[in-house]
PDB file of N, CA and C in Angstrom:
ATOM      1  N   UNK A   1      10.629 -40.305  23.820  1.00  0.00           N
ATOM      2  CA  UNK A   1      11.413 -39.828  24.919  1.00  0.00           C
ATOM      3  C   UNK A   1      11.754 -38.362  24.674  1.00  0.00           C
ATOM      4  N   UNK A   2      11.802 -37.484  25.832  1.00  0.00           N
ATOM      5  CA  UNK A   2      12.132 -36.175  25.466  1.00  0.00           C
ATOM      6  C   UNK A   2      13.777 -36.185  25.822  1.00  0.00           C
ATOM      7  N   UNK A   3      14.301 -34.925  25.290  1.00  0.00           N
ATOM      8  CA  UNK A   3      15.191 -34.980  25.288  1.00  0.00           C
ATOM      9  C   UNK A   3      16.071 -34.307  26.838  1.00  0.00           C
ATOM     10  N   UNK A   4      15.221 -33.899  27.383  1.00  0.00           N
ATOM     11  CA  UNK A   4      15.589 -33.615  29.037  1.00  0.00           C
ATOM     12  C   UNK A   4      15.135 -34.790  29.890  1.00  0.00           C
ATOM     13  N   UNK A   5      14.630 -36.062  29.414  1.00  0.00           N
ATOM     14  CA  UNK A   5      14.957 -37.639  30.272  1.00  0.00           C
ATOM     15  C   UNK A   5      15.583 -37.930  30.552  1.00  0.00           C
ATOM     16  N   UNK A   6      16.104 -38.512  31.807  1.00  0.00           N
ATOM     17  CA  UNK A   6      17.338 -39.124  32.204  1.00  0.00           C
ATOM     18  C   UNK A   6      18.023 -40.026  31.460  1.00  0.00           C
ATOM     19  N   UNK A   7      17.112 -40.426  30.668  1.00  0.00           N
ATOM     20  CA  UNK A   7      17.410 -41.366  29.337  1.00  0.00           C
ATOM     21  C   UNK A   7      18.476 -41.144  28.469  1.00  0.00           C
ATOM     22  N   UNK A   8      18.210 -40.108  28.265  1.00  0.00           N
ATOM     23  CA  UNK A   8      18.840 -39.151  27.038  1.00  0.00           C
ATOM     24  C   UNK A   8      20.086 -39.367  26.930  1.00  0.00           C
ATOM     25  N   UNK A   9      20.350 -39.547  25.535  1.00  0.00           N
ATOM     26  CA  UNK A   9      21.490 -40.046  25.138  1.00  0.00           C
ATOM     27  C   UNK A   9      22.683 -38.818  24.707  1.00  0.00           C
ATOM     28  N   UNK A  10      22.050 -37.729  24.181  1.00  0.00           N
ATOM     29  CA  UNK A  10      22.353 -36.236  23.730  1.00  0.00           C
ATOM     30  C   UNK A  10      21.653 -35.038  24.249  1.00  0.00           C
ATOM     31  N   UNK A  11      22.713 -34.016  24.411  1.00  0.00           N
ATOM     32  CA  UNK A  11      21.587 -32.765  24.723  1.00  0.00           C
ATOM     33  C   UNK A  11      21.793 -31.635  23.409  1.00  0.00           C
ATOM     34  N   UNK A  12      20.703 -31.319  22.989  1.00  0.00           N
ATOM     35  CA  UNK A  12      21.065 -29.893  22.200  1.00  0.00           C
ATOM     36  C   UNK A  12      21.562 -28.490  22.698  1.00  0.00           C
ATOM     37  N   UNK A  13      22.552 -28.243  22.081  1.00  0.00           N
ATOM     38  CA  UNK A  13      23.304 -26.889  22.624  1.00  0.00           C
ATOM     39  C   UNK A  13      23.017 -25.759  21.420  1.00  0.00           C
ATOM     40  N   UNK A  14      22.399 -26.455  20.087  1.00  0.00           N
ATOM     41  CA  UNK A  14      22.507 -25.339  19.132  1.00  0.00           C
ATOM     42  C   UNK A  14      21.544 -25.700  17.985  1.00  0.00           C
ATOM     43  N   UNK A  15      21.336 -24.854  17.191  1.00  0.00           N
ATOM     44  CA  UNK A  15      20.070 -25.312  16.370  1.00  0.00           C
ATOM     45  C   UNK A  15      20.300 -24.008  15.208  1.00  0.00           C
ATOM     46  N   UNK A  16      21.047 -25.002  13.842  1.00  0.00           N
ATOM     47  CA  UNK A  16      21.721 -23.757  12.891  1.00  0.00           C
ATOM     48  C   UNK A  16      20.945 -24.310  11.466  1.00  0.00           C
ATOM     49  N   UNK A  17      20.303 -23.284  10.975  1.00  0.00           N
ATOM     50  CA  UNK A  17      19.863 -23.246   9.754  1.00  0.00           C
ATOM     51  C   UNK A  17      20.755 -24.136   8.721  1.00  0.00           C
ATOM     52  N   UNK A  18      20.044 -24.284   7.663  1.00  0.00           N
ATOM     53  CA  UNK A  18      20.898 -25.375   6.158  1.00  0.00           C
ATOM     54  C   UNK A  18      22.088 -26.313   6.981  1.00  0.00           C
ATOM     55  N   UNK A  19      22.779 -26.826   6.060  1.00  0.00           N
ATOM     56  CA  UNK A  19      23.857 -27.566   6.716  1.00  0.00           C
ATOM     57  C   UNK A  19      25.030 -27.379   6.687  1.00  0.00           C
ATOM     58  N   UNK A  20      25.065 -27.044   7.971  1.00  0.00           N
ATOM     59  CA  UNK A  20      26.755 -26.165   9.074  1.00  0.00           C
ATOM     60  C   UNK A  20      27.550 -27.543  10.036  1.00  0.00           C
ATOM     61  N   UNK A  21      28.481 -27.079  10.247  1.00  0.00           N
ATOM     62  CA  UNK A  21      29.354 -27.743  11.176  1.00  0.00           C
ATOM     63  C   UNK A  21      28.985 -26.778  12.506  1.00  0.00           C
ATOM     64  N   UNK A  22      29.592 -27.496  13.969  1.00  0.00           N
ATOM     65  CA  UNK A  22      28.897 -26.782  14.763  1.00  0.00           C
ATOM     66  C   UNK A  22      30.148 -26.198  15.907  1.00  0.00           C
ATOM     67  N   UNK A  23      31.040 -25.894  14.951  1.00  0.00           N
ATOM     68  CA  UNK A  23      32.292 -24.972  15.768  1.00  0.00           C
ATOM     69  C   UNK A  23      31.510 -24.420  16.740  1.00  0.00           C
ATOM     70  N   UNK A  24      30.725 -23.588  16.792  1.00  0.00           N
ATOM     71  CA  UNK A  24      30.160 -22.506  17.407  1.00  0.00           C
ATOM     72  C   UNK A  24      29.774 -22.758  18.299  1.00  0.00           C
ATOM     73  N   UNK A  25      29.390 -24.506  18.891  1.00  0.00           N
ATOM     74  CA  UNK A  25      29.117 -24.967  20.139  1.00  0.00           C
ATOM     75  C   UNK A  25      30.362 -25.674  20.244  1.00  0.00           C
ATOM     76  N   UNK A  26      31.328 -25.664  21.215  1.00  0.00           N
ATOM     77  CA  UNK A  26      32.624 -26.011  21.380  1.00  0.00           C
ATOM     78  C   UNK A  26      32.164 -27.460  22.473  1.00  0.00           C
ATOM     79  N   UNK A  27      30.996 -27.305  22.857  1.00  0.00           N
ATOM     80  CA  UNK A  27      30.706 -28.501  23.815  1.00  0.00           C
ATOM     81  C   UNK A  27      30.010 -29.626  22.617  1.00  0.00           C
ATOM     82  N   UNK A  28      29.603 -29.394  21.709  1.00  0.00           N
ATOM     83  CA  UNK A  28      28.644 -30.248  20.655  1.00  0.00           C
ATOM     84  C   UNK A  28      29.901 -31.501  20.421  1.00  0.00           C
ATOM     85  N   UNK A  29      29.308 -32.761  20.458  1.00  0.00           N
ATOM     86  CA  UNK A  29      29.975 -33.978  20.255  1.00  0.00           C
ATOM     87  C   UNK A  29      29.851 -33.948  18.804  1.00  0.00           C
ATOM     88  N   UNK A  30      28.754 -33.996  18.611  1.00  0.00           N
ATOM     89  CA  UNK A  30      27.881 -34.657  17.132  1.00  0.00           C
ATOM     90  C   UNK A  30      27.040 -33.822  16.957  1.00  0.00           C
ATOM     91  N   UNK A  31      26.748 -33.960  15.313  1.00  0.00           N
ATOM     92  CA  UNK A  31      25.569 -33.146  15.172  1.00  0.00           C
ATOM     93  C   UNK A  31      24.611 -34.138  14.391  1.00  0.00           C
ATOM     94  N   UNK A  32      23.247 -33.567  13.502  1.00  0.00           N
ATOM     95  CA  UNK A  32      21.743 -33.939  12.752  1.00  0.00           C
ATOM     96  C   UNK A  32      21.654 -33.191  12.160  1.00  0.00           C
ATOM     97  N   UNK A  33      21.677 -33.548  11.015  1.00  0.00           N
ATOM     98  CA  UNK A  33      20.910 -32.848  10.169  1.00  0.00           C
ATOM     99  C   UNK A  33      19.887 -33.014   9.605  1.00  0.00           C
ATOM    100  N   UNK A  34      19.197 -32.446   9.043  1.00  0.00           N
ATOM    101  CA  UNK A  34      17.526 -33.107   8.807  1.00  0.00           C
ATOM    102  C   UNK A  34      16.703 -32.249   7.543  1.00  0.00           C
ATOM    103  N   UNK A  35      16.697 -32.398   6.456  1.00  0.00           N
ATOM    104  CA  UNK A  35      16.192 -32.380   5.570  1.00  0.00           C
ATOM    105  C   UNK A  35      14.129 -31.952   5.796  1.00  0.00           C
ATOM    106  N   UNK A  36      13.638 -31.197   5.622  1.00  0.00           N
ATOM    107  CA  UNK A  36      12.740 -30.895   5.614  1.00  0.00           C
ATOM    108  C   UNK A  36      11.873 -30.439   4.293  1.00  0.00           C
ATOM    109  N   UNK A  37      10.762 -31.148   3.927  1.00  0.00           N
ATOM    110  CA  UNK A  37       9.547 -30.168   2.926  1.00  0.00           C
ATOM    111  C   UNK A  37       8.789 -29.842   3.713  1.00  0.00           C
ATOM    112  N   UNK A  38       8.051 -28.850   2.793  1.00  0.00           N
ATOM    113  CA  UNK A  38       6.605 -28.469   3.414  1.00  0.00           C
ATOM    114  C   UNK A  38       5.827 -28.196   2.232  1.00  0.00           C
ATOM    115  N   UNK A  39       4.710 -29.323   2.515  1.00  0.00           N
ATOM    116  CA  UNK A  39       3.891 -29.063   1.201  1.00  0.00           C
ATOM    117  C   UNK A  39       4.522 -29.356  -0.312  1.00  0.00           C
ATOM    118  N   UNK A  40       5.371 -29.924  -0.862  1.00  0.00           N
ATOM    119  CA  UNK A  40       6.236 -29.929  -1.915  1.00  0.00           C
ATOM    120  C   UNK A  40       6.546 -28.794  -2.435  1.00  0.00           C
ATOM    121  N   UNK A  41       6.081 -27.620  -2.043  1.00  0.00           N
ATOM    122  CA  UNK A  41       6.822 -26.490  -2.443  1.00  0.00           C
ATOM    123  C   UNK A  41       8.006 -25.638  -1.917  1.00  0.00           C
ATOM    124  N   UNK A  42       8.437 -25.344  -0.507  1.00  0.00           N
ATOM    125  CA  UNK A  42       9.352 -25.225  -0.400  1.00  0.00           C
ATOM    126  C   UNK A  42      10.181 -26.553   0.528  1.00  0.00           C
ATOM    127  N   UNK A  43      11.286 -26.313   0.842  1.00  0.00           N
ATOM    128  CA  UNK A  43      12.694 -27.379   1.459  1.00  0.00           C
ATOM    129  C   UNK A  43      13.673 -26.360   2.393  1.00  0.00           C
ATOM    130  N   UNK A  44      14.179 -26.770   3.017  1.00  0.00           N
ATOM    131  CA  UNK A  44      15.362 -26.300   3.858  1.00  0.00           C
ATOM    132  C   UNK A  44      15.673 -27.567   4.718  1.00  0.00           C
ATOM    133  N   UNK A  45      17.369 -27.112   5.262  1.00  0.00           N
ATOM    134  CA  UNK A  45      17.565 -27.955   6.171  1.00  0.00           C
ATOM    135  C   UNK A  45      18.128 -27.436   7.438  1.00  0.00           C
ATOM    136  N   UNK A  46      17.789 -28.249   8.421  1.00  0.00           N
ATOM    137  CA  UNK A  46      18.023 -27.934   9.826  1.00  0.00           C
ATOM    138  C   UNK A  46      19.516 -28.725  10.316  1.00  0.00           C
ATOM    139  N   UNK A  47      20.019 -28.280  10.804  1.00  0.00           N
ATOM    140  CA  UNK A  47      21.232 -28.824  11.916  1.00  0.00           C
ATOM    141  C   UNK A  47      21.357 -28.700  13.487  1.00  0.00           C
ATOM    142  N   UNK A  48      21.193 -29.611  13.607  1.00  0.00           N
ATOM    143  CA  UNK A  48      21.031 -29.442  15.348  1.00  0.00           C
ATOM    144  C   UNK A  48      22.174 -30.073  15.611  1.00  0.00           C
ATOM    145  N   UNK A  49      23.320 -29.434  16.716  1.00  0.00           N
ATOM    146  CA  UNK A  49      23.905 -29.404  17.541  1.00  0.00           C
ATOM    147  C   UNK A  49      24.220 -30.614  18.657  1.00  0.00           C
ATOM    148  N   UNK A  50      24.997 -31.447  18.760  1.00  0.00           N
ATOM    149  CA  UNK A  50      24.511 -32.299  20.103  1.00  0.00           C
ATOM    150  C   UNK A  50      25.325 -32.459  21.011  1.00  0.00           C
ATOM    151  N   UNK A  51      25.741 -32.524  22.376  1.00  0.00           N
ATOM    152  CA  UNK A  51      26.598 -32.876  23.779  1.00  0.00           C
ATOM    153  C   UNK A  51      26.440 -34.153  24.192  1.00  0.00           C
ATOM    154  N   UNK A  52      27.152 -34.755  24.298  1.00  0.00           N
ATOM    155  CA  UNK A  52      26.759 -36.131  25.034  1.00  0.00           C
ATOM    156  C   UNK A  52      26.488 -35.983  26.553  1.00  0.00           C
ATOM    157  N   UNK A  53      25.231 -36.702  26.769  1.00  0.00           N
ATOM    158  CA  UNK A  53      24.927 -36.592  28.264  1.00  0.00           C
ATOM    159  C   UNK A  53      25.668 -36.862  29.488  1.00  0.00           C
TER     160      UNK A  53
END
């Protein structure tokens, strides 16, 4: 499901490098964070932002 489906349970308002809190979107309910490799050599993590639909 994409995330602009009527379906959709969350919308993204923000999308912040390593792992942040998401003051910065004052509409964000919840956030994700998500752990990433590439290749076993490097890592970072992502935080995405979320609004309830």
């Amino acid at each position: 499901m994409s995330c602009d489906e009527p379906g959709a349970a969350y919308r993204v308002v923000g999308r912040l490098e390593g792992i942040q809190n998401c003051s910065a979107f004052p509409s964000a309910t919840s956030r994700y964070t998500q752990f990433m490799a590439r290749g076993g050599e490097s890592s970072n993590e992502l935080t995405l932002c979320l609004a309830d639909e």
